[in-house]
PDB file of N, CA and C in Angstrom:
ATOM      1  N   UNK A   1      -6.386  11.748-130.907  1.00  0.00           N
ATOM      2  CA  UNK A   1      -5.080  11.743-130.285  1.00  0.00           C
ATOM      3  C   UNK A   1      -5.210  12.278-128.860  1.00  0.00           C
ATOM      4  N   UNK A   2      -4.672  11.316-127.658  1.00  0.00           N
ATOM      5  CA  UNK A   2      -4.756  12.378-126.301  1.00  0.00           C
ATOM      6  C   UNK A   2      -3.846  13.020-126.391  1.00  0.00           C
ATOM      7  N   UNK A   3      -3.758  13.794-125.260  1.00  0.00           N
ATOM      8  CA  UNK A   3      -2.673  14.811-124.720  1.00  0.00           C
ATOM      9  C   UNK A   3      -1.622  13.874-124.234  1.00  0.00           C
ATOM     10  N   UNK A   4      -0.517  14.825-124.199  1.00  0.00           N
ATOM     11  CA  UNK A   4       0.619  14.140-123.723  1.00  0.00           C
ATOM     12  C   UNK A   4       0.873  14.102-122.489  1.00  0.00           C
ATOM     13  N   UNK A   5       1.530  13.234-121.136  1.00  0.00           N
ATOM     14  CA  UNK A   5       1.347  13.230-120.177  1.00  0.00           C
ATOM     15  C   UNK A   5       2.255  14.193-119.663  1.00  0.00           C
ATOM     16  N   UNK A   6       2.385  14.800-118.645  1.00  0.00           N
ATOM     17  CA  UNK A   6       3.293  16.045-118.082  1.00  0.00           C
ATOM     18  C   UNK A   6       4.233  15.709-117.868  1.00  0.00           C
ATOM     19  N   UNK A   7       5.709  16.047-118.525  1.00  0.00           N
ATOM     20  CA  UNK A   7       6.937  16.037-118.314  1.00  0.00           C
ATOM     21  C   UNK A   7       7.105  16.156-116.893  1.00  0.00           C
ATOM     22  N   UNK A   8       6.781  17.640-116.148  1.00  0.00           N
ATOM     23  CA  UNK A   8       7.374  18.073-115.036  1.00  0.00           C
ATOM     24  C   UNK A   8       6.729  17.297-114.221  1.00  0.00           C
ATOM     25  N   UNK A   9       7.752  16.983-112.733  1.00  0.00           N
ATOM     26  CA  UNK A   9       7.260  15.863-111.695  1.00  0.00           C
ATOM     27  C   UNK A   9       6.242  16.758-110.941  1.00  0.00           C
ATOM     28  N   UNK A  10       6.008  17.823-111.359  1.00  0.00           N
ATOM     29  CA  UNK A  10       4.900  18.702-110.311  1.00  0.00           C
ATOM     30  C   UNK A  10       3.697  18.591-110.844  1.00  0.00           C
ATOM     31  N   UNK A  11       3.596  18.087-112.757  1.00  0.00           N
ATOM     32  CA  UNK A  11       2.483  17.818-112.988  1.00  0.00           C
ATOM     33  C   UNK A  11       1.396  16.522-112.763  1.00  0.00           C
ATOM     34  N   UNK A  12       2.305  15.744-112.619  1.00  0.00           N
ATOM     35  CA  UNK A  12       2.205  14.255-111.683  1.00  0.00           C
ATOM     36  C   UNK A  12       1.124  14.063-110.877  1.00  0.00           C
ATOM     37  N   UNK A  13       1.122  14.885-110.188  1.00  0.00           N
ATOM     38  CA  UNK A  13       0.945  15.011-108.698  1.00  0.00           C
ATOM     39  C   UNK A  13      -0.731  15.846-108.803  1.00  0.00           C
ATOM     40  N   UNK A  14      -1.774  15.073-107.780  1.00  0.00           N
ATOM     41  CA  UNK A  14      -2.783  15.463-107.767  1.00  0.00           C
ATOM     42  C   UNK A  14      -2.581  17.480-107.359  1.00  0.00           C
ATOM     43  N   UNK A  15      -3.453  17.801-107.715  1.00  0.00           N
ATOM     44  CA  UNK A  15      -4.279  19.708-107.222  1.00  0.00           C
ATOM     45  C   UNK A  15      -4.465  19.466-106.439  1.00  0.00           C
ATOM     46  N   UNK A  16      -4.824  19.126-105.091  1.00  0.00           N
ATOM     47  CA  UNK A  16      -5.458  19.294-104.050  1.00  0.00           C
ATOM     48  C   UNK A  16      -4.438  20.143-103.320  1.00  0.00           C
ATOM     49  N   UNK A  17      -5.196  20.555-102.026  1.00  0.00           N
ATOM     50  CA  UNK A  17      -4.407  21.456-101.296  1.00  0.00           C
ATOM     51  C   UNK A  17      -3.063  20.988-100.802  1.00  0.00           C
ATOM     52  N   UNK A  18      -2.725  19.740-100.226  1.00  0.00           N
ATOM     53  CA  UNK A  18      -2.013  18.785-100.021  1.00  0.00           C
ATOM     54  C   UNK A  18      -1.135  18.320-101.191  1.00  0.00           C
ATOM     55  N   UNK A  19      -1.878  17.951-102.058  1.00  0.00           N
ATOM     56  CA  UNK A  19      -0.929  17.234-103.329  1.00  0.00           C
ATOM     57  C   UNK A  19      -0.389  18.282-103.688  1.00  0.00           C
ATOM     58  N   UNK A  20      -0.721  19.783-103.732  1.00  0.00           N
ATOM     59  CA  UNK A  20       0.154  20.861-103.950  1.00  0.00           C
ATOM     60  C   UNK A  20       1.204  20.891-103.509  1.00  0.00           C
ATOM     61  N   UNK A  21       1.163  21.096-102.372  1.00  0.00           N
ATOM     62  CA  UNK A  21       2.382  20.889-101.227  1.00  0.00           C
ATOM     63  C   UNK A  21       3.005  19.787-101.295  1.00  0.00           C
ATOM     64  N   UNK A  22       2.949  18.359-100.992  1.00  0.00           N
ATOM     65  CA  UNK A  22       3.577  18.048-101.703  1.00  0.00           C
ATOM     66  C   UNK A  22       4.123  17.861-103.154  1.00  0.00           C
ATOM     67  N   UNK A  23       3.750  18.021-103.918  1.00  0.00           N
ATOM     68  CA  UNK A  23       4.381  18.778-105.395  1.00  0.00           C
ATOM     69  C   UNK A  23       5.338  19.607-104.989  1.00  0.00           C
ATOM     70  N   UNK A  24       5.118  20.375-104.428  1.00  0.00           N
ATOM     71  CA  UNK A  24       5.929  21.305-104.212  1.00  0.00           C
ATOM     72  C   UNK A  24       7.514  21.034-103.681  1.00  0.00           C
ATOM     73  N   UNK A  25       7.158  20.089-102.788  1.00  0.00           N
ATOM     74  CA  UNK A  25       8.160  19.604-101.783  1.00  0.00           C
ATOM     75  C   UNK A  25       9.117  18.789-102.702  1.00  0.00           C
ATOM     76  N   UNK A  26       8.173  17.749-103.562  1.00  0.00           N
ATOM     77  CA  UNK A  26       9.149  16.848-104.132  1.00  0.00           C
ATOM     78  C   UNK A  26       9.908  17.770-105.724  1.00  0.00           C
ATOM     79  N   UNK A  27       8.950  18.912-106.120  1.00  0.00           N
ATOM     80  CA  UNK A  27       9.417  19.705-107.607  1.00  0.00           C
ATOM     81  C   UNK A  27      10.852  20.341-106.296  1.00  0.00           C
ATOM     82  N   UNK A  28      10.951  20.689-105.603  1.00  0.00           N
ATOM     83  CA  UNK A  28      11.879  21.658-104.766  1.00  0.00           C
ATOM     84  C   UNK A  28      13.111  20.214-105.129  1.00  0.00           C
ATOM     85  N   UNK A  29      12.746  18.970-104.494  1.00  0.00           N
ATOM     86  CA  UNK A  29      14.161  18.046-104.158  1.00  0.00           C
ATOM     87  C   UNK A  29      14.629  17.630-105.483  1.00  0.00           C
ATOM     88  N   UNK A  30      13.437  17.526-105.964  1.00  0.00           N
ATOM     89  CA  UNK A  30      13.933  17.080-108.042  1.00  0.00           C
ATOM     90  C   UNK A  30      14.741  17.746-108.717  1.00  0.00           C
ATOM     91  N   UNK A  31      13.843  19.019-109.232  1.00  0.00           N
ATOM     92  CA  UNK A  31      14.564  20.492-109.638  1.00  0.00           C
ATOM     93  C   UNK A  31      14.626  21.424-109.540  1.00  0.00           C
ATOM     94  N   UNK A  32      15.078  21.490-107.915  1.00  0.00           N
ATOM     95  CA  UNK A  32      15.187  22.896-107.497  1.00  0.00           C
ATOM     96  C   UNK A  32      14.066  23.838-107.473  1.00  0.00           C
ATOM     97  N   UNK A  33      13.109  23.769-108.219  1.00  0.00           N
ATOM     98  CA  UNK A  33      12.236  24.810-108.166  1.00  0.00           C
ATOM     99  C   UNK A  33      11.722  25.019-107.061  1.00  0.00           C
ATOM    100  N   UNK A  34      11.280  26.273-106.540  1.00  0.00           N
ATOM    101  CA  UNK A  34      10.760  26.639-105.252  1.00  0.00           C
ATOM    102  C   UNK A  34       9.017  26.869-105.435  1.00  0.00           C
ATOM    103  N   UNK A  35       8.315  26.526-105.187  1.00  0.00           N
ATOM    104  CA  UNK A  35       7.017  27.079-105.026  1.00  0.00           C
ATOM    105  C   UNK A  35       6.313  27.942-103.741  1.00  0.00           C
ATOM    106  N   UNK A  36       6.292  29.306-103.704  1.00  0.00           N
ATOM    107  CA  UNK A  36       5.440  29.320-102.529  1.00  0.00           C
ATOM    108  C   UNK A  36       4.743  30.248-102.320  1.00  0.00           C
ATOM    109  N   UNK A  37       3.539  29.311-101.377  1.00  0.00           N
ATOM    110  CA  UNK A  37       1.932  29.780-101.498  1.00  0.00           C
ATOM    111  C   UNK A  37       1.969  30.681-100.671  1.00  0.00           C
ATOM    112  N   UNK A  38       1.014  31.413-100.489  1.00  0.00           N
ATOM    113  CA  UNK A  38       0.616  32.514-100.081  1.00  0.00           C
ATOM    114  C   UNK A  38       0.566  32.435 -98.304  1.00  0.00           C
ATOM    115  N   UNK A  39       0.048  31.605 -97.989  1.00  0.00           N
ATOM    116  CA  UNK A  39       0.151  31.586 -96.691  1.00  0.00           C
ATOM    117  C   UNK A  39       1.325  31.150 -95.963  1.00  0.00           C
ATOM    118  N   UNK A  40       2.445  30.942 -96.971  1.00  0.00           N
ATOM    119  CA  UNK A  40       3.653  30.623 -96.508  1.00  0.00           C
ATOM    120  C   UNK A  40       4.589  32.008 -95.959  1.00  0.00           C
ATOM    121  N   UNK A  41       4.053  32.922 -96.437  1.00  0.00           N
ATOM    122  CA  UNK A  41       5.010  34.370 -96.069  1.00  0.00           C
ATOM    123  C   UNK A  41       4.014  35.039 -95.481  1.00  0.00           C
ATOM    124  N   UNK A  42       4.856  35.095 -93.566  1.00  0.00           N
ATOM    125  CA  UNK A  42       4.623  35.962 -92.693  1.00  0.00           C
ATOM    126  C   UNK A  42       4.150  36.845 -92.321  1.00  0.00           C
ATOM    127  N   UNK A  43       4.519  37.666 -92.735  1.00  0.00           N
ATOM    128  CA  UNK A  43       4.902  39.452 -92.708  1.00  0.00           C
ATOM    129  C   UNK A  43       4.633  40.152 -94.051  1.00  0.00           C
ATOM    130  N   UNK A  44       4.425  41.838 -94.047  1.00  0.00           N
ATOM    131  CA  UNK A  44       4.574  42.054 -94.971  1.00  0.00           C
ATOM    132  C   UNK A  44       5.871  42.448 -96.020  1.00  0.00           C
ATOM    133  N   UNK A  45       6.874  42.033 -95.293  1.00  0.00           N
ATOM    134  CA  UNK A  45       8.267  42.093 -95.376  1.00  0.00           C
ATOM    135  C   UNK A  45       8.730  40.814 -96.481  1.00  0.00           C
ATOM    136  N   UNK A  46       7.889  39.796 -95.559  1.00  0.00           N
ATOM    137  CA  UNK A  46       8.223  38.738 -97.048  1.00  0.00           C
ATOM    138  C   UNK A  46       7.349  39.079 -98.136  1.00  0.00           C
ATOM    139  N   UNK A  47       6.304  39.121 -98.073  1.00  0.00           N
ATOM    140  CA  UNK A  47       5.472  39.190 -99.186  1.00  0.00           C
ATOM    141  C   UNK A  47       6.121  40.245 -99.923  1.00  0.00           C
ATOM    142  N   UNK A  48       6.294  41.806 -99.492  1.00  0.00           N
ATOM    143  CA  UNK A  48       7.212  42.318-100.618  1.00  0.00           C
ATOM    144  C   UNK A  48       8.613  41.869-101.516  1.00  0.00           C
ATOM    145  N   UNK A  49       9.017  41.150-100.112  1.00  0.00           N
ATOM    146  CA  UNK A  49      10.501  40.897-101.026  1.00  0.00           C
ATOM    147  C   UNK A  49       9.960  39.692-102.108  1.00  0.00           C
ATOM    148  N   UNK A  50       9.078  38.847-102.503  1.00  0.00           N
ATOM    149  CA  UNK A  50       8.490  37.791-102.995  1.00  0.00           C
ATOM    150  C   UNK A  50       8.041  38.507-104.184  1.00  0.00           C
ATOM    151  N   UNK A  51       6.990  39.319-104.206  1.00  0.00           N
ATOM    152  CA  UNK A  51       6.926  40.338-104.806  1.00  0.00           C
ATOM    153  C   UNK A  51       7.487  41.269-106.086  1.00  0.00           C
ATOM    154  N   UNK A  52       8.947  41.486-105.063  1.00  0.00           N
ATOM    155  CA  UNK A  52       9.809  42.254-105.855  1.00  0.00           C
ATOM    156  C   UNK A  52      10.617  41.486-107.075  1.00  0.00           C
ATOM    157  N   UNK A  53      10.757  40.568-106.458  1.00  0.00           N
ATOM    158  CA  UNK A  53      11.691  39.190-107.259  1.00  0.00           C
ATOM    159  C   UNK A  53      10.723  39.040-108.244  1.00  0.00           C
ATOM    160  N   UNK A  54       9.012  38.855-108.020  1.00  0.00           N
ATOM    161  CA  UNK A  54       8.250  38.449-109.255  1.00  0.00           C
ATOM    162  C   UNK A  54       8.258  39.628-110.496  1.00  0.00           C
ATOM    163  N   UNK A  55       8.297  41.065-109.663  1.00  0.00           N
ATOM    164  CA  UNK A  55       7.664  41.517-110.746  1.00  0.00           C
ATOM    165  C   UNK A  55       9.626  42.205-111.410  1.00  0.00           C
ATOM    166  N   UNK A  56      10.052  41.506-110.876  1.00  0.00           N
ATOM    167  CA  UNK A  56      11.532  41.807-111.819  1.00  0.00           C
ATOM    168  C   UNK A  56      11.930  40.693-112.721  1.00  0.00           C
ATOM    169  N   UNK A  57      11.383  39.307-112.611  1.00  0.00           N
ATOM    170  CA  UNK A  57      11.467  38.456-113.154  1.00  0.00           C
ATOM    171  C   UNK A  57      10.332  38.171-114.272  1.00  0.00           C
ATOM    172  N   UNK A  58       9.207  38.649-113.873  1.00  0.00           N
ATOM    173  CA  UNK A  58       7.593  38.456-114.834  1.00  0.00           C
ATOM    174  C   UNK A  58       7.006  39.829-115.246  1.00  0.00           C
ATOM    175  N   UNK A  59       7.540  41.098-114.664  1.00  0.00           N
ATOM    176  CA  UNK A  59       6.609  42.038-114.999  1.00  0.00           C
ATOM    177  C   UNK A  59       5.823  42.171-114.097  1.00  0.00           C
ATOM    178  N   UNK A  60       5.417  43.835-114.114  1.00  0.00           N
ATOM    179  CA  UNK A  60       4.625  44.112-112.919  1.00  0.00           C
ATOM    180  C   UNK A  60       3.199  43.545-113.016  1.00  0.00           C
ATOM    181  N   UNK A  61       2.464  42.855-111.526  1.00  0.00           N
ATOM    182  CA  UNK A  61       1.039  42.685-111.990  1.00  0.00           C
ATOM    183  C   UNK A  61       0.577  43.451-112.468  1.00  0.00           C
ATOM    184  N   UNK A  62       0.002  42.801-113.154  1.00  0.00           N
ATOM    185  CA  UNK A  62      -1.536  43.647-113.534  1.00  0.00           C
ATOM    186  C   UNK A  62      -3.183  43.571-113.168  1.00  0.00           C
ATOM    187  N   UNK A  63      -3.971  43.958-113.434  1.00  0.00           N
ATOM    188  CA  UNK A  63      -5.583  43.541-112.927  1.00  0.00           C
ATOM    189  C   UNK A  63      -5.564  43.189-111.935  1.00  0.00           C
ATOM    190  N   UNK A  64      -6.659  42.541-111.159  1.00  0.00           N
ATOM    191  CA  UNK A  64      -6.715  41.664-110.429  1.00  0.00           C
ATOM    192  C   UNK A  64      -6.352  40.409-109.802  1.00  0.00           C
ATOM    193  N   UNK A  65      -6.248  39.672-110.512  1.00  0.00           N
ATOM    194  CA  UNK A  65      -5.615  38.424-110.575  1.00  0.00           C
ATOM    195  C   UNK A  65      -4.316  38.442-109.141  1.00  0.00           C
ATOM    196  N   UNK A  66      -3.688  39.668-109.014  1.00  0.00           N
ATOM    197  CA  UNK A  66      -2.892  39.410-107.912  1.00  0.00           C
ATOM    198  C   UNK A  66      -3.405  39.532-106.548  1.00  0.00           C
ATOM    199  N   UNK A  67      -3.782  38.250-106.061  1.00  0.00           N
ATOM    200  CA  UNK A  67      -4.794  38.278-104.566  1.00  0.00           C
ATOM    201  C   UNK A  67      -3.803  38.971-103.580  1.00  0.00           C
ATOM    202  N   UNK A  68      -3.777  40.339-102.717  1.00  0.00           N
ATOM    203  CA  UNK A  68      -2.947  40.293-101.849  1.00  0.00           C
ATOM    204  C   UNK A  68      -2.356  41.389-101.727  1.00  0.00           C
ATOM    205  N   UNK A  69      -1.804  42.032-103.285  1.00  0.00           N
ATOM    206  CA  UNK A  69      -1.232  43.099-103.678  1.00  0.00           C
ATOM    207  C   UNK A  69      -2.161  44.527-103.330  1.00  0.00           C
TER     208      UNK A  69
END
């Protein structure tokens, strides 16, 4: 049996650095969802407020895994 193909229009869409972005662009006009990468926030002003929203919505990081923090 294969796998099933990806519901979401962001899964569609090639990984590449580019196909990310756009993914991104077209998951944003589809359904609203926002994606954004790391080199998209400025300052360290955005990155906290980005931050704050995650770890009130997901829980605080943990380990490593958070590049940046």
């Amino acid at each position: 049996m294969s796998p099933k193909p990806p519901k979401c229009p962001l899964g569609r869409l090639h990984t590449t650095r580019v196909g990310a972005r756009e993914a991104a662009k077209r998951g944003r006009t589809e359904t609203g969802v926002i994606v954004i990468f790391p080199d998209m926030l400025k300052d360290d002003l955005e990155r906290e407020f980005v931050n704050r929203i995650a770890d009130r919505e997901y829980g605080a990081a943990t380990g490593s895994g958070g590049k940046g923090r």
